[in-house]
Protein backbone atom coordinates (compact mmCIF):
# COMPACT_ATOMS: atom_id res chain seq x y z
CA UNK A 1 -5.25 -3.92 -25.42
CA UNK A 2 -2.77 -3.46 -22.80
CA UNK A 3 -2.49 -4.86 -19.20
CA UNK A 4 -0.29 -3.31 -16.63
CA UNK A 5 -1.26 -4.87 -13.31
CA UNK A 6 -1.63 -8.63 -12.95
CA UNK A 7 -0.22 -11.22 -10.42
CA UNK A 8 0.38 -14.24 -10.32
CA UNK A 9 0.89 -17.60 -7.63
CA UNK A 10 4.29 -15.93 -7.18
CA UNK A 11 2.33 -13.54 -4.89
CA UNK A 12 -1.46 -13.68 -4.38
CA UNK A 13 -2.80 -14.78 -7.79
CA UNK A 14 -3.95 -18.18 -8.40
CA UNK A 15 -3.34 -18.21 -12.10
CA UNK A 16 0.46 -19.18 -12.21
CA UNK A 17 2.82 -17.17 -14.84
CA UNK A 18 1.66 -19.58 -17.72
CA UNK A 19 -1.55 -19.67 -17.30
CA UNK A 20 -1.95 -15.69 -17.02
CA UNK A 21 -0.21 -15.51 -19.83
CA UNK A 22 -2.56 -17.88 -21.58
CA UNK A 23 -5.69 -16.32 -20.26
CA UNK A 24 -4.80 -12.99 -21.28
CA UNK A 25 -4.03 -14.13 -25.00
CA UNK A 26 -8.05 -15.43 -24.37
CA UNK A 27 -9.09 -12.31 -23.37
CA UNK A 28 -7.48 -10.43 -26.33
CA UNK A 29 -4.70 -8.91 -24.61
CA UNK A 30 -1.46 -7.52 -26.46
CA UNK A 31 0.94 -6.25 -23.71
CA UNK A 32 0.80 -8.08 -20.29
CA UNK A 33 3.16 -6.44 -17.26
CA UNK A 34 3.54 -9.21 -14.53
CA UNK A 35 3.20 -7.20 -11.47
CA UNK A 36 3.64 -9.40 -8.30
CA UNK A 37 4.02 -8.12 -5.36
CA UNK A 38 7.56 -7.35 -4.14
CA UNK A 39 8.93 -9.94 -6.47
CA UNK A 40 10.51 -10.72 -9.78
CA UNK A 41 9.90 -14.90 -9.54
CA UNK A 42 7.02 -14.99 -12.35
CA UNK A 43 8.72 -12.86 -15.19
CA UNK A 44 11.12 -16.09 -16.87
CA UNK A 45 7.34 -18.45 -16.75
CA UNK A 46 5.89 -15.88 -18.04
CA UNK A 47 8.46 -14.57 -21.12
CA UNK A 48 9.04 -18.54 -21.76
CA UNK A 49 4.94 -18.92 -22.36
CA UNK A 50 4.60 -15.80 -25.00
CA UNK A 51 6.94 -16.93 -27.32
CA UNK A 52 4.33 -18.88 -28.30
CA UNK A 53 1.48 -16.39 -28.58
CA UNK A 54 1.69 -12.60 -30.07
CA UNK A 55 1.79 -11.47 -26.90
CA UNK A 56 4.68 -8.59 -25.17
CA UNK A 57 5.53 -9.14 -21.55
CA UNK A 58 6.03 -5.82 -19.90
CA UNK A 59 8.66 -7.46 -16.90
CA UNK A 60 7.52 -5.01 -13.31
CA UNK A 61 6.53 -5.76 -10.03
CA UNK A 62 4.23 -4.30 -7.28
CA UNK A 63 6.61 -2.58 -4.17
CA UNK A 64 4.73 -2.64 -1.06
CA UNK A 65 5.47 1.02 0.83
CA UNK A 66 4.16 3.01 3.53
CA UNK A 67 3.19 6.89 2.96
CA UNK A 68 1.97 8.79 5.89
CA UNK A 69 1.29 5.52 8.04
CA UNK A 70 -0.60 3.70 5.30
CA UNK A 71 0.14 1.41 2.77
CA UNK A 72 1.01 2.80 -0.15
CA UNK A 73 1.67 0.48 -3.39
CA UNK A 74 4.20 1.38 -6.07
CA UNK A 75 4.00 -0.22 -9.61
CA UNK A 76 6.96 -0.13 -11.26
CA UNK A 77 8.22 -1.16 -15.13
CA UNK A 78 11.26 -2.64 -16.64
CA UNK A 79 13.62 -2.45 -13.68
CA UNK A 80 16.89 -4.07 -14.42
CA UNK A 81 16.35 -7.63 -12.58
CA UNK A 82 20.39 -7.92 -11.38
CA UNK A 83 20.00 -4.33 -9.70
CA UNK A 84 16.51 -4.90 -8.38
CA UNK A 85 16.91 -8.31 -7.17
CA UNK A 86 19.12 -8.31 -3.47
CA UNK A 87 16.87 -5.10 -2.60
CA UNK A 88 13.83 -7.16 -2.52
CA UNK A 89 15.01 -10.08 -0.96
CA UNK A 90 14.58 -8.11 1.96
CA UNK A 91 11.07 -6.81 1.62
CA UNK A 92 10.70 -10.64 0.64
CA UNK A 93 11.68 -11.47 4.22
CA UNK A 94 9.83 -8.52 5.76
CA UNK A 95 6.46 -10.17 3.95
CA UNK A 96 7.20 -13.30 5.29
CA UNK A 97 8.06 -11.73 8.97
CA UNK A 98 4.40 -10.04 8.60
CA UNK A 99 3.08 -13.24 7.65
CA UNK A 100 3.97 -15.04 10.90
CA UNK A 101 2.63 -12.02 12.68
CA UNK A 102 -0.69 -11.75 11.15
CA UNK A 103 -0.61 -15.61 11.78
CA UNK A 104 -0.02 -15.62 15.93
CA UNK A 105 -2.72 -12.80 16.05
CA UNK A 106 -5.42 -14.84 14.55
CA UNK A 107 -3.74 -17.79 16.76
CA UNK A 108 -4.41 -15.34 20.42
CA UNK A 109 -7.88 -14.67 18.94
CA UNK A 110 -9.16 -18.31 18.94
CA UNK A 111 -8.64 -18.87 14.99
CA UNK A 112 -5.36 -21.00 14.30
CA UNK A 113 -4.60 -21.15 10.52
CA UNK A 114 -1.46 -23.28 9.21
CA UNK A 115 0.64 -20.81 6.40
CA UNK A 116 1.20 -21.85 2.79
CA UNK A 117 4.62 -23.37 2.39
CA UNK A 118 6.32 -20.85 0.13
CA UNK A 119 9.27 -21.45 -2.38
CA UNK A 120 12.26 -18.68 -2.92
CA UNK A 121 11.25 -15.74 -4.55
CA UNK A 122 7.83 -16.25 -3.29
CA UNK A 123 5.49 -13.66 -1.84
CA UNK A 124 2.97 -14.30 0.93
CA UNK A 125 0.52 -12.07 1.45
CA UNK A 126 -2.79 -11.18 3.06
CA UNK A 127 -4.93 -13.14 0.28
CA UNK A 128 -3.03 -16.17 1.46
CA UNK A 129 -3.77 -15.76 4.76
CA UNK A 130 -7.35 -15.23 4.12
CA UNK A 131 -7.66 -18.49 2.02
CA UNK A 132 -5.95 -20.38 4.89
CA UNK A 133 -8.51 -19.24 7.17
CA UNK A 134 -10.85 -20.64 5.00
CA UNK A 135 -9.34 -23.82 4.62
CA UNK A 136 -9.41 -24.22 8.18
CA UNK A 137 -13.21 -23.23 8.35
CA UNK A 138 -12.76 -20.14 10.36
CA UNK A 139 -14.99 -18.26 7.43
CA UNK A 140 -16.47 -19.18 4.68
CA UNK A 141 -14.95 -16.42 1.76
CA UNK A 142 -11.48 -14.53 2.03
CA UNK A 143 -13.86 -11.43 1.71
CA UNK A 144 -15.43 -12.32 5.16
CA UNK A 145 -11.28 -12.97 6.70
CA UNK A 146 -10.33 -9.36 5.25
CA UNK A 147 -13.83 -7.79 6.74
CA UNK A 148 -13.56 -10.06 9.60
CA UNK A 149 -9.72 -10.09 10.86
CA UNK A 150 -7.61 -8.69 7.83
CA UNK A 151 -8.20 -5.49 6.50
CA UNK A 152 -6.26 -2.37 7.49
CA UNK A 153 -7.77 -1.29 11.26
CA UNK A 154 -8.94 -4.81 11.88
CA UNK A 155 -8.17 -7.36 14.65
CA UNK A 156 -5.07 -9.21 13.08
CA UNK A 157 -3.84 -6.45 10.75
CA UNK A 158 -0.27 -5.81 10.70
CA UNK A 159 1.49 -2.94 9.07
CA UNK A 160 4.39 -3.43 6.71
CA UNK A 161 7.68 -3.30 8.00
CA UNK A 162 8.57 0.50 7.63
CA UNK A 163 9.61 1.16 3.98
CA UNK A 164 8.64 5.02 3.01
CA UNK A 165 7.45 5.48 -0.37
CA UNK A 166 10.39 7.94 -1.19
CA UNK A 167 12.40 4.93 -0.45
CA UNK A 168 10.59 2.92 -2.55
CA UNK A 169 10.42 5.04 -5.45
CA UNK A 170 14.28 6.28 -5.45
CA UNK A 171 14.97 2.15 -5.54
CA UNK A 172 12.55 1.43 -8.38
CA UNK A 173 14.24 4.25 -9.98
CA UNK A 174 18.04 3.66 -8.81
CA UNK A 175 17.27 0.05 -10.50
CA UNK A 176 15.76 1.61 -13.98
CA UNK A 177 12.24 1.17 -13.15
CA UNK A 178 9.25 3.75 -13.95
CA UNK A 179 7.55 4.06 -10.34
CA UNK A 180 3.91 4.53 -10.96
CA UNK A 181 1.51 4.91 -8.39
CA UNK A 182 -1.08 2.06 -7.99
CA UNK A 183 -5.16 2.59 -7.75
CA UNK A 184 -4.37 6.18 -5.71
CA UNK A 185 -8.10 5.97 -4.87
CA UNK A 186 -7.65 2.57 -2.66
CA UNK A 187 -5.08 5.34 -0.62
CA UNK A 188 -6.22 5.12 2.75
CA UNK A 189 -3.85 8.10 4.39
CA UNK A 190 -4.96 11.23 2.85
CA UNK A 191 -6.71 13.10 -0.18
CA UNK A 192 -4.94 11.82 -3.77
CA UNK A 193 -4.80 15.87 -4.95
CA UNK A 194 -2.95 16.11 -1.29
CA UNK A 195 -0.82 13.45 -1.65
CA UNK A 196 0.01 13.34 -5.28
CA UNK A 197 2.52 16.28 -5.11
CA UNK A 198 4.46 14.96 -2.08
CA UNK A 199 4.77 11.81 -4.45
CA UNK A 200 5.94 13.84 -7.24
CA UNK A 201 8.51 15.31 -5.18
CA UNK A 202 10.11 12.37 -4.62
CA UNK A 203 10.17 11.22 -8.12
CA UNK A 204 7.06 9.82 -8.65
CA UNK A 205 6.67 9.26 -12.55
CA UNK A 206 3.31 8.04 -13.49
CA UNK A 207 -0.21 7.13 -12.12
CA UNK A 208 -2.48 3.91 -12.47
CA UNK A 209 -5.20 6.08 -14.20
CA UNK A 210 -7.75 3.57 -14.88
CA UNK A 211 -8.43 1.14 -12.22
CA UNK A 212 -11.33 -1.13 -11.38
CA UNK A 213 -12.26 0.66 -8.29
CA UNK A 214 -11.58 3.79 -10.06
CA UNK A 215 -14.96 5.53 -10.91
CA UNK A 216 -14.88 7.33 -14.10
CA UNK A 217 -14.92 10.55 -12.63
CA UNK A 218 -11.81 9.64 -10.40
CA UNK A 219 -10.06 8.44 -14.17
CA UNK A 220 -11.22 11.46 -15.17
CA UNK A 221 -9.72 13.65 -12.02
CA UNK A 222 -6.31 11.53 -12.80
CA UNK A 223 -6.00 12.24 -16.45
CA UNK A 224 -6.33 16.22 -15.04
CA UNK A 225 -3.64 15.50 -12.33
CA UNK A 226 -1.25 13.92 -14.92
CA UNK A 227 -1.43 16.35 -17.32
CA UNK A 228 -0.48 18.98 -14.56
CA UNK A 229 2.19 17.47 -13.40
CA UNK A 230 3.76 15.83 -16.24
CA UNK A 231 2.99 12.21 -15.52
CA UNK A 232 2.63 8.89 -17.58
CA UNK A 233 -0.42 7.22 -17.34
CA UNK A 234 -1.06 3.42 -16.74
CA UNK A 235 -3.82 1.06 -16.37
CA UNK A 236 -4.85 -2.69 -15.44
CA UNK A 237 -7.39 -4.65 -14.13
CA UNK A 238 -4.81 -5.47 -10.69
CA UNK A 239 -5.79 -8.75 -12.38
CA UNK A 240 -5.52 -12.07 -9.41
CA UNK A 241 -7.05 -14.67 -11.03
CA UNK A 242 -10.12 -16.47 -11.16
CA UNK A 243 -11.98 -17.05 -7.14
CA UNK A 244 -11.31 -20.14 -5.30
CA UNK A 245 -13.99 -19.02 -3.50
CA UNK A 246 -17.61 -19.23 -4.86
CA UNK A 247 -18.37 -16.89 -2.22
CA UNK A 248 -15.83 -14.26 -3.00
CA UNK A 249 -17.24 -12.18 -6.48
CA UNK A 250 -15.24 -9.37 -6.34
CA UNK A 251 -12.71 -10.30 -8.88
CA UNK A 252 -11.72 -8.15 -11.45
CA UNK A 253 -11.65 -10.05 -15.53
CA UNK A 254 -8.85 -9.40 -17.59
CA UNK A 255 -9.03 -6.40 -20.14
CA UNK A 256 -12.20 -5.42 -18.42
CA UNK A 257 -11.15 -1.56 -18.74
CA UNK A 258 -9.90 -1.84 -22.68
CA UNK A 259 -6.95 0.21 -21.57
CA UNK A 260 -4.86 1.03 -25.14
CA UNK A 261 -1.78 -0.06 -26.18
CA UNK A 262 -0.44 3.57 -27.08
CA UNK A 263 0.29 4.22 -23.31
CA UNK A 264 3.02 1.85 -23.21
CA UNK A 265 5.17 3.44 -25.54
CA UNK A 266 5.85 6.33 -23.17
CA UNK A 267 6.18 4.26 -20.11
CA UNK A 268 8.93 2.00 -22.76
CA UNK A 269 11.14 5.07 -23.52
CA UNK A 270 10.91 6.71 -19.86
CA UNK A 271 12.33 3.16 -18.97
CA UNK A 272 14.72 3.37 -21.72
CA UNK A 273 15.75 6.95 -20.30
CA UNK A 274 16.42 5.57 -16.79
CA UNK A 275 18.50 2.68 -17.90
CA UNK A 276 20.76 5.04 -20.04
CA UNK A 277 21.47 6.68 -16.64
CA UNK A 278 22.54 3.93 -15.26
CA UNK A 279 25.22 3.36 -17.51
């Protein structure tokens, strides 16, 4: 079976790169993409681990962009790493910028929290902050700090730092990556049969078809919208590890969706047609 959206403690897992890896040879996985967001820190863990299982490592990433004033996340595959890697050292910063932000907000509302110390290559995010405010006893799950404080149109939400999903997908694709939108129906800014084409316009290659939070009948629309406009088709779990939490149960289980392995090979060779370009 075949995973294309996990993450790891290099962004807001808590299963670090070995351990995912492990965990998905458990759960009878056969392709694993490492999907962080906004950073490429997981992938050597994670390619060092599978040499010792029969497991393929799908190297990608998870760009945080903004489409019509909304966040707007990006998957991409197999970017080359040396052209990828001084473009998101900046979003890197921006993350951590937003961090601090999201941080002194929660501070002026009455609810200090002290941020995770984060290494280079790193990638704090939202979940983090949530599990801070739980360490300091502000709430009692992360899913009552997102309802509470954190989610989009909330008390302490802060945007990203502008970075248009055209931009985004002409640098996944300047750096050899498929860009591949992620779980279109968690889109916040607009109808996905709206904003699919303006995506496609812009290069847009493929769609995370099958989703969690995707019902069957929004797979279903997806698989329609792909075939009409020529795009690959993905799928993953948007896998973050096992809860922390006992109180948070919304976590997604590896290979929960039994997503085959025959939709890699098209993602592989539109990869493989990128890179050529780049020669």
């Amino acid at each position: 079976m075949l995973e294309l959206h996990c993450h790891t403690t290099c962004s807001d897992g808590t299963l670090t790169p070995s351990e995912l890896v492990q965990a998905a040879v458990g759960a009878g996985v056969r392709a694993l993409a490492i999907t962080d967001h906004d950073t490429l820190a997981g992938w050597d863990e994670a390619l060092a681990t599978a040499q010792a299982y029969d497991l393929e490592i799908v190297p990608g990433l998870e760009l945080s962009t903004v489409h019509r004033g909304r966040s707007l996340h990006i998957l991409g595959f197999y970017p080359n790493r040396d052209l990828l890697q001084d473009p998101l050292a900046e979003r890197l910063a921006g993350r951590k910028r937003r961090a601090q932000e999201i941080a002194r907000k929660l501070a002026e509302l009455g609810y200090p929290i002290q941020l995770p110390t984060m290494g280079p290559g790193m990638a704090p995010g939202r979940p983090h902050i949530a599990s801070a405010l739980v360490q300091a006893g502000h709430v009692q799950s992360s899913r009552e700090a997102f309802d509470r404080w954190l989610g989009e149109d909330k008390p302490a939400y802060v945007h990203y730092e502008k970075f248009g999903s055209d931009q985004g997908i002409a640098l996944l694709r300047s750096c050899g990556a498929v860009p591949v939108w992620a779980h279109p129906y968690l889109f916040r800014g607009g109808d996905v049969e709206a904003v699919l084409p303006e995506l496609v316009a812009v290069g847009l290659m493929g769609v995370e078809v099958y989703h969690p939070h995707h019902s069957p009948s929004e797979s279903h629309k997806l698989e329609r919208l792909c075939a009409q406009y020529g795009l690959l088709m993905t799928g993953g779990s948007d896998y973050h590890g096992p809860s922390q939490n006992r109180k948070d149960t919304d976590r997604s289980q590896l290979n929960m969706l039994k997503v085959p392995l025959t939709l890699l090979e098209p993602v592989r060779q539109a990869a493989a047609q990128l890179h050529s370009q780049l020669r």
